[in-house]
C-alpha atoms as a PDB file:
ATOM      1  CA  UNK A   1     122.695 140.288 123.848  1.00  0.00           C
ATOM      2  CA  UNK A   2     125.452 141.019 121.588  1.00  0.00           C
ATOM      3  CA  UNK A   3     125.277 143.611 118.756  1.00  0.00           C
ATOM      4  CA  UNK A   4     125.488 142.175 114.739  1.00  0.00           C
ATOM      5  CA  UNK A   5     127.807 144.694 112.692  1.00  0.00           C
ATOM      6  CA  UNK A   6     128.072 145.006 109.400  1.00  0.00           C
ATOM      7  CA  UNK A   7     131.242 146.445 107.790  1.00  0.00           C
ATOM      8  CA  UNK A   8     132.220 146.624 104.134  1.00  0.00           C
ATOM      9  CA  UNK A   9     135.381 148.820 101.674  1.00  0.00           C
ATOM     10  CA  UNK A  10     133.500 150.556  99.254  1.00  0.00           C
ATOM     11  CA  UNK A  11     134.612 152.902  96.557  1.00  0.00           C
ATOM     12  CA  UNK A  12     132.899 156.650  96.486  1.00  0.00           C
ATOM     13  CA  UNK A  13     130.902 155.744  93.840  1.00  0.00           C
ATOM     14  CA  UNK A  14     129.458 152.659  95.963  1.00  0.00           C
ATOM     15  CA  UNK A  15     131.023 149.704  94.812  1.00  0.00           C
ATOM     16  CA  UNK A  16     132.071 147.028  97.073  1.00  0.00           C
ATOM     17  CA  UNK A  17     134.245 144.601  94.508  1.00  0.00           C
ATOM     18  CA  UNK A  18     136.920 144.059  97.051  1.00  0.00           C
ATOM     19  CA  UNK A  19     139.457 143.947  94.091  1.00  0.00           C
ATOM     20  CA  UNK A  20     139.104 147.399  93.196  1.00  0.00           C
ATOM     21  CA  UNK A  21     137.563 148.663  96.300  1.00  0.00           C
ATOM     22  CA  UNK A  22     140.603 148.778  98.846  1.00  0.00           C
ATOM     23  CA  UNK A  23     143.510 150.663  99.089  1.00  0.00           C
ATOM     24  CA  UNK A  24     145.899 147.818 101.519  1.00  0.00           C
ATOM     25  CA  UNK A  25     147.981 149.870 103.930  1.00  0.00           C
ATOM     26  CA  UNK A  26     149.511 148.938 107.215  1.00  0.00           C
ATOM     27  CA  UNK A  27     146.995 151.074 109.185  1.00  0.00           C
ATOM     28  CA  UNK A  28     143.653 150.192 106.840  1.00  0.00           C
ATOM     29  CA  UNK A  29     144.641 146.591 108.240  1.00  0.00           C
ATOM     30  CA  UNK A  30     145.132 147.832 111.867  1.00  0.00           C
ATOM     31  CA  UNK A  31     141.776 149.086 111.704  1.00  0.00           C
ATOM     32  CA  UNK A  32     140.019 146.329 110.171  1.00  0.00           C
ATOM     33  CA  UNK A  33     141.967 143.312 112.869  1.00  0.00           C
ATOM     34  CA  UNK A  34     140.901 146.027 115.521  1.00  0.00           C
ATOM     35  CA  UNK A  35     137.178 145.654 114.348  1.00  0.00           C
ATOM     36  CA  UNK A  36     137.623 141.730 113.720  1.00  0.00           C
ATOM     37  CA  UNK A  37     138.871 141.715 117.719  1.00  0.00           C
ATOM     38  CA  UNK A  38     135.992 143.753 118.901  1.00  0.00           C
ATOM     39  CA  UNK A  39     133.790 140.451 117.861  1.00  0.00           C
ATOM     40  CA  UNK A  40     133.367 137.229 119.502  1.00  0.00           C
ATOM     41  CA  UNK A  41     132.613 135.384 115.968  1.00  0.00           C
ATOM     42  CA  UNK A  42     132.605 136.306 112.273  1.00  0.00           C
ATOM     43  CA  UNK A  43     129.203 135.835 109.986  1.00  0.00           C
ATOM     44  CA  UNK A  44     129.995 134.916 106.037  1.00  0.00           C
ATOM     45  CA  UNK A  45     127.599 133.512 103.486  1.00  0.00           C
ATOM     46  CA  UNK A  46     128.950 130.740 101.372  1.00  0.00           C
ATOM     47  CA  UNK A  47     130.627 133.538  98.946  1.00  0.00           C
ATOM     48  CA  UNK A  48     132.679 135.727 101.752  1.00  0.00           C
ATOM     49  CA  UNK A  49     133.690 132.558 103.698  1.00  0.00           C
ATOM     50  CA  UNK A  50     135.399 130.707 101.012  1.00  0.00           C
ATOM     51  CA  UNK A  51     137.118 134.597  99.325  1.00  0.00           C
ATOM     52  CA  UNK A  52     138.465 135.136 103.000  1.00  0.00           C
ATOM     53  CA  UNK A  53     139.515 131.138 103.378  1.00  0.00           C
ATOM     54  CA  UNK A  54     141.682 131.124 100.476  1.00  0.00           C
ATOM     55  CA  UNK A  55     143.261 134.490 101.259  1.00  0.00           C
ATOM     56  CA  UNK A  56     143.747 134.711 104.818  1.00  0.00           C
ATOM     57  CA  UNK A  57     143.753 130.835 106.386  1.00  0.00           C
ATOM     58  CA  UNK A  58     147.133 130.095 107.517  1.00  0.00           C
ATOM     59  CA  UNK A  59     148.619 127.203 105.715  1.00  0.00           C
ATOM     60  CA  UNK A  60     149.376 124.027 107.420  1.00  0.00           C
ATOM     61  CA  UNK A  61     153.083 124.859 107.041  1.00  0.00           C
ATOM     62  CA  UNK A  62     152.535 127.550 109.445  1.00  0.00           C
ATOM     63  CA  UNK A  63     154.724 129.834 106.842  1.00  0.00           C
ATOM     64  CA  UNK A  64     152.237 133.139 105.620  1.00  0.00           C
ATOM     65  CA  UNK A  65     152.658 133.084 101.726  1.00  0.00           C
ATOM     66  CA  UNK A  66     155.068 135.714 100.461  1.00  0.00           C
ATOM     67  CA  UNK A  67     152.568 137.406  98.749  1.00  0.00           C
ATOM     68  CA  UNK A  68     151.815 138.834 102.338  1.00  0.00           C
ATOM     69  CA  UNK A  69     153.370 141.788 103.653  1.00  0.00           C
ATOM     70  CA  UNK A  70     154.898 141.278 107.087  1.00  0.00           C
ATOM     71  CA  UNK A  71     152.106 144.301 108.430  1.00  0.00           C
ATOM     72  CA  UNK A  72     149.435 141.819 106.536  1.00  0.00           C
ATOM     73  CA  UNK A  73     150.150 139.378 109.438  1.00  0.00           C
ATOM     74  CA  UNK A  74     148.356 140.507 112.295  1.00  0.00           C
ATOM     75  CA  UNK A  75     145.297 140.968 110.388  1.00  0.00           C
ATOM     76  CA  UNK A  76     145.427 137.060 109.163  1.00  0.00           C
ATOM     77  CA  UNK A  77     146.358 136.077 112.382  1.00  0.00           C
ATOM     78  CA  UNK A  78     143.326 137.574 113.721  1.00  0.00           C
ATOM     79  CA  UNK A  79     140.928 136.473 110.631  1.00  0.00           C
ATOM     80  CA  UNK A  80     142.301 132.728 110.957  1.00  0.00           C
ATOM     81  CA  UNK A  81     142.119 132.721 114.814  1.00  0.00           C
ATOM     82  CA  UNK A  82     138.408 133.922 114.702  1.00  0.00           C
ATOM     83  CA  UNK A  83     134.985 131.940 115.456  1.00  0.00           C
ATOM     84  CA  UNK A  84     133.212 131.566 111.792  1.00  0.00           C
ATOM     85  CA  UNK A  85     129.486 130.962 111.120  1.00  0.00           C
ATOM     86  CA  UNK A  86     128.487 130.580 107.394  1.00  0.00           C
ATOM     87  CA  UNK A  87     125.156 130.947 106.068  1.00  0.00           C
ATOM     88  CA  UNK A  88     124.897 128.279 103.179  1.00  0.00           C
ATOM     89  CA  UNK A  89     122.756 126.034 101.749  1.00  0.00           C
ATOM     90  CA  UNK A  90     124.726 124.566  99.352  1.00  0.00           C
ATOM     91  CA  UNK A  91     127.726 123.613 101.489  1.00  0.00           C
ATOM     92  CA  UNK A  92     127.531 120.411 103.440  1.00  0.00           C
ATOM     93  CA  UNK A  93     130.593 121.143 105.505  1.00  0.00           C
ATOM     94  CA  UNK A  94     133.133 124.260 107.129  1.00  0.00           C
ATOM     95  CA  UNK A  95     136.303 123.973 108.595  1.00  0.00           C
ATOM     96  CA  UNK A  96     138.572 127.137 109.916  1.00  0.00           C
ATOM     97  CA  UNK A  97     137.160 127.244 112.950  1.00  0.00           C
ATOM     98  CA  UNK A  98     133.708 127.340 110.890  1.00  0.00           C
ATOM     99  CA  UNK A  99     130.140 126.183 112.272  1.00  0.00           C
ATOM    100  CA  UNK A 100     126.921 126.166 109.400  1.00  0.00           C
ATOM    101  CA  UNK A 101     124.219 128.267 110.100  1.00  0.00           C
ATOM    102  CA  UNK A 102     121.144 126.682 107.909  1.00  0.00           C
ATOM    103  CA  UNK A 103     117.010 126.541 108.330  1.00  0.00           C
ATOM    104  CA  UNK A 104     115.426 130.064 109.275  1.00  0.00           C
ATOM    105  CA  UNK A 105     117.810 132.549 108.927  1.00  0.00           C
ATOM    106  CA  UNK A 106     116.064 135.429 111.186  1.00  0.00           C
ATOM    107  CA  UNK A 107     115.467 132.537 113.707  1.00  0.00           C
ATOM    108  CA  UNK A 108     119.352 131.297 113.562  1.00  0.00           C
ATOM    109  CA  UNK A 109     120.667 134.639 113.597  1.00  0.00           C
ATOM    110  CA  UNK A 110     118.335 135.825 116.136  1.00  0.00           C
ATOM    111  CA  UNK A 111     119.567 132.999 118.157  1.00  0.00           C
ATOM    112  CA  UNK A 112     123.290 133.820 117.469  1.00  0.00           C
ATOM    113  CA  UNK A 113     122.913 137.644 118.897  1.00  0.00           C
ATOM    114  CA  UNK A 114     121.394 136.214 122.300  1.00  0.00           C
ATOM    115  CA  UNK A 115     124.058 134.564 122.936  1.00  0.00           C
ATOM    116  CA  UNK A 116     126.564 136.481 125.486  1.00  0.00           C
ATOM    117  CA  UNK A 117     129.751 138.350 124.305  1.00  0.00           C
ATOM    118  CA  UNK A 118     130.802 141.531 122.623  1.00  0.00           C
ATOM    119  CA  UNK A 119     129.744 141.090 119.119  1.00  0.00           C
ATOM    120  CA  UNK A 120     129.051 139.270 115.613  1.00  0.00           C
ATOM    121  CA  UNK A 121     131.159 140.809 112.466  1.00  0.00           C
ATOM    122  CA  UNK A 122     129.230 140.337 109.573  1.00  0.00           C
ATOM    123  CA  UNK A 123     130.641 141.006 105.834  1.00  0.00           C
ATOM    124  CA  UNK A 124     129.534 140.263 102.619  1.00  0.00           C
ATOM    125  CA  UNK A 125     127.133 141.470  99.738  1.00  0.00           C
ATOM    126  CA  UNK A 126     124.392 139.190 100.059  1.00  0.00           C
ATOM    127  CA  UNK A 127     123.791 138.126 103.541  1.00  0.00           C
ATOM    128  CA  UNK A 128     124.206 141.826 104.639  1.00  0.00           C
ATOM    129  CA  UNK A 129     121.297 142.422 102.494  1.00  0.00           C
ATOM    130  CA  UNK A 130     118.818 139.671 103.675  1.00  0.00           C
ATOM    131  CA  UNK A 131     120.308 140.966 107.212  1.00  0.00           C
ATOM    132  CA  UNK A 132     119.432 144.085 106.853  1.00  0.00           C
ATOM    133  CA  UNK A 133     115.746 143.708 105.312  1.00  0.00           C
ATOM    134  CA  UNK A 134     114.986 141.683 108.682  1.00  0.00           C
ATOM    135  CA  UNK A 135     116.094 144.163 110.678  1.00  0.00           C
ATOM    136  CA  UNK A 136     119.015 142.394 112.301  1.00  0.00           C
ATOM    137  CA  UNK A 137     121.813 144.472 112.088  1.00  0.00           C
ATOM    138  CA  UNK A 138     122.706 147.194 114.839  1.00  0.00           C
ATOM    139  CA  UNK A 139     125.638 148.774 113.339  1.00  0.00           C
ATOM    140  CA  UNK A 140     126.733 149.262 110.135  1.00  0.00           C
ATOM    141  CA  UNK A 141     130.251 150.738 108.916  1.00  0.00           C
ATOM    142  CA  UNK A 142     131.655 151.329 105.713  1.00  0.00           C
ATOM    143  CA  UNK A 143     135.092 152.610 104.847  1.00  0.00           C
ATOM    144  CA  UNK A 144     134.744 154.223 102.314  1.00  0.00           C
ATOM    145  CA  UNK A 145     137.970 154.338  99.877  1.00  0.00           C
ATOM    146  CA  UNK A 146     139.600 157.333  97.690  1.00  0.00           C
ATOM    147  CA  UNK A 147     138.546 155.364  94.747  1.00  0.00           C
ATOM    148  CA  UNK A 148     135.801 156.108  91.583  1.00  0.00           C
ATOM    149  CA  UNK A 149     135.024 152.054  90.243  1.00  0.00           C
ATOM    150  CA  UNK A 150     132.647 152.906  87.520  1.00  0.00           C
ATOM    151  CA  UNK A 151     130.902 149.613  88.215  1.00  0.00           C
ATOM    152  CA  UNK A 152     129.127 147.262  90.872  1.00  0.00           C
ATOM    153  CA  UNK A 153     128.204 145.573  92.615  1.00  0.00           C
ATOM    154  CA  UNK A 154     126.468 148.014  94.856  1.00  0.00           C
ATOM    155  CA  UNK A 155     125.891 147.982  98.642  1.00  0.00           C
ATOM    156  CA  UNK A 156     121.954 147.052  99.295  1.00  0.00           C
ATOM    157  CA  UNK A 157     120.473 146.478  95.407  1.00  0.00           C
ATOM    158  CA  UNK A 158     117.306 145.390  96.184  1.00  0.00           C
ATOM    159  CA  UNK A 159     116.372 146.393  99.673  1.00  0.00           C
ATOM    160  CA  UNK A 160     112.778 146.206 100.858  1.00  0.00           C
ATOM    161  CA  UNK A 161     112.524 149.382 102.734  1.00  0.00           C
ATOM    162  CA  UNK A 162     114.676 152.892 103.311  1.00  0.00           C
ATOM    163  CA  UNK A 163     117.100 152.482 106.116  1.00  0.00           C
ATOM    164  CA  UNK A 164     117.782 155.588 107.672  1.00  0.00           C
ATOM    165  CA  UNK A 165     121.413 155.531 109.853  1.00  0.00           C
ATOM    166  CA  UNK A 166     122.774 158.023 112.251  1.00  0.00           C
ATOM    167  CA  UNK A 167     126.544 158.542 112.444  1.00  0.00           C
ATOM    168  CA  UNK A 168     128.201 157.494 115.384  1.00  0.00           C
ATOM    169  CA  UNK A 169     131.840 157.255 114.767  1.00  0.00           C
ATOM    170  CA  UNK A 170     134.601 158.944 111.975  1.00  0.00           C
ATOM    171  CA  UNK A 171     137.654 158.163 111.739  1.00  0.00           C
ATOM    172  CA  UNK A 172     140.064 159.274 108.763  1.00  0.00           C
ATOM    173  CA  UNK A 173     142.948 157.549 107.235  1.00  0.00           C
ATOM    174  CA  UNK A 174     146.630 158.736 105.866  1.00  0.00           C
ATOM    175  CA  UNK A 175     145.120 156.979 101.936  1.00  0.00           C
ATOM    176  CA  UNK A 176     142.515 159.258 102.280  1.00  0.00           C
ATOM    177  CA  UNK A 177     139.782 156.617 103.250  1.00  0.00           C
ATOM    178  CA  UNK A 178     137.110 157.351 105.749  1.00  0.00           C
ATOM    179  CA  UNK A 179     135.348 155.006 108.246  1.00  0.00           C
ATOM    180  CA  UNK A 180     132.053 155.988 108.990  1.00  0.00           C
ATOM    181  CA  UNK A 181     129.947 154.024 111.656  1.00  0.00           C
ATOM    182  CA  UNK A 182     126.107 154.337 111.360  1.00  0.00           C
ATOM    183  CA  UNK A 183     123.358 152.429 113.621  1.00  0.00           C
ATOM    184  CA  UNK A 184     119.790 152.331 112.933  1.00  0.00           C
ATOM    185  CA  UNK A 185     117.877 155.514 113.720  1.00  0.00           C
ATOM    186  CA  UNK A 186     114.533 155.372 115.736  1.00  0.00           C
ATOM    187  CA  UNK A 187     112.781 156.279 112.850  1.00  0.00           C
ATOM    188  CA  UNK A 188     113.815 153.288 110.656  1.00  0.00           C
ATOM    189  CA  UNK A 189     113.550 150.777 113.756  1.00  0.00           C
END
């Protein structure tokens, strides 16, 4: 059975609008093409699939845009090479090495985490909350940037129940940024 993990930038004060919650650096994107690698397939709803697609597919030129900083690169290599499933009901089609996931989404997902391998990456606002309210995620980790937003969105508005972590992993970065790796403690299980 392989483990779902959920990881997500957010600011100090919570927020997780990518566009003011991430500090780019060569080593934050070391870290976060490490953590794509240690999956055997990526998990978007509708929302994070097509954000990531128009940032970080390579185009059919081959050429990276030159918006994108040569130590960009290995992390859109490794974003572009990836599995995808995306969680839609609106969408009638995915491409980028994308497969829909639709019907029962505990039953799909369920289904998805039996399968052999190392891992599903999940990201995202939404699905990560629906995820996490059915119990489905086994490891959550959130770096968490040097950075006060002053607005939302927030992680987990709206969740059922408490969901109480233990750390199991910290790892600091040169910005100031802090990974912190939680899983599910008996207690909330």
């Amino acid at each position: 059975m392989r483990p779902l993990r959920y990881s997500i930038n957010i600011t100090l004060d919570g927020c997780c609008d990518h566009r003011v919650g991430m500090i780019p650096d060569d080593e934050s994107h070391r870290y976060w093409a490490a953590s794509l690698e240690r999956a055997d397939a990526l998990l978007f709803g509708r929302v994070t699939y097509e954000m990531m697609e128009a940032a970080w597919r390579q185009p059919t030129t081959g050429t990276w845009p030159d918006w994108m900083a040569d130590w960009m690169v290995p992390f859109a290599r490794t974003i572009d090479k990836a599995k995808k499933y995306v969680v839609s009901g609106t969408l009638d089609r995915v491409d980028w090495n994308a497969e829909l996931v639709q019907g029962d989404l505990g039953k799909a997902v369920a289904q998805l985490k039996r399968e052999p391998g190392r891992g599903l990456f999940v990201g995202g606002v939404t699905l990560p909350l629906a995820l996490a309210d059915l119990g489905l995620i086994d490891e959550y980790e959130f770096v968490v940037q040097p950075v006060v937003a002053g607005h939302g969105p927030t992680l987990f508005a709206g969740l059922s129940e408490r969901l109480e972590l233990k750390l199991v992993e910290r790892q600091e970065f040169r910005s100031g940024a802090v990974a912190l790796r939680y899983q599910p403690s008996r207690a909330s299980s």
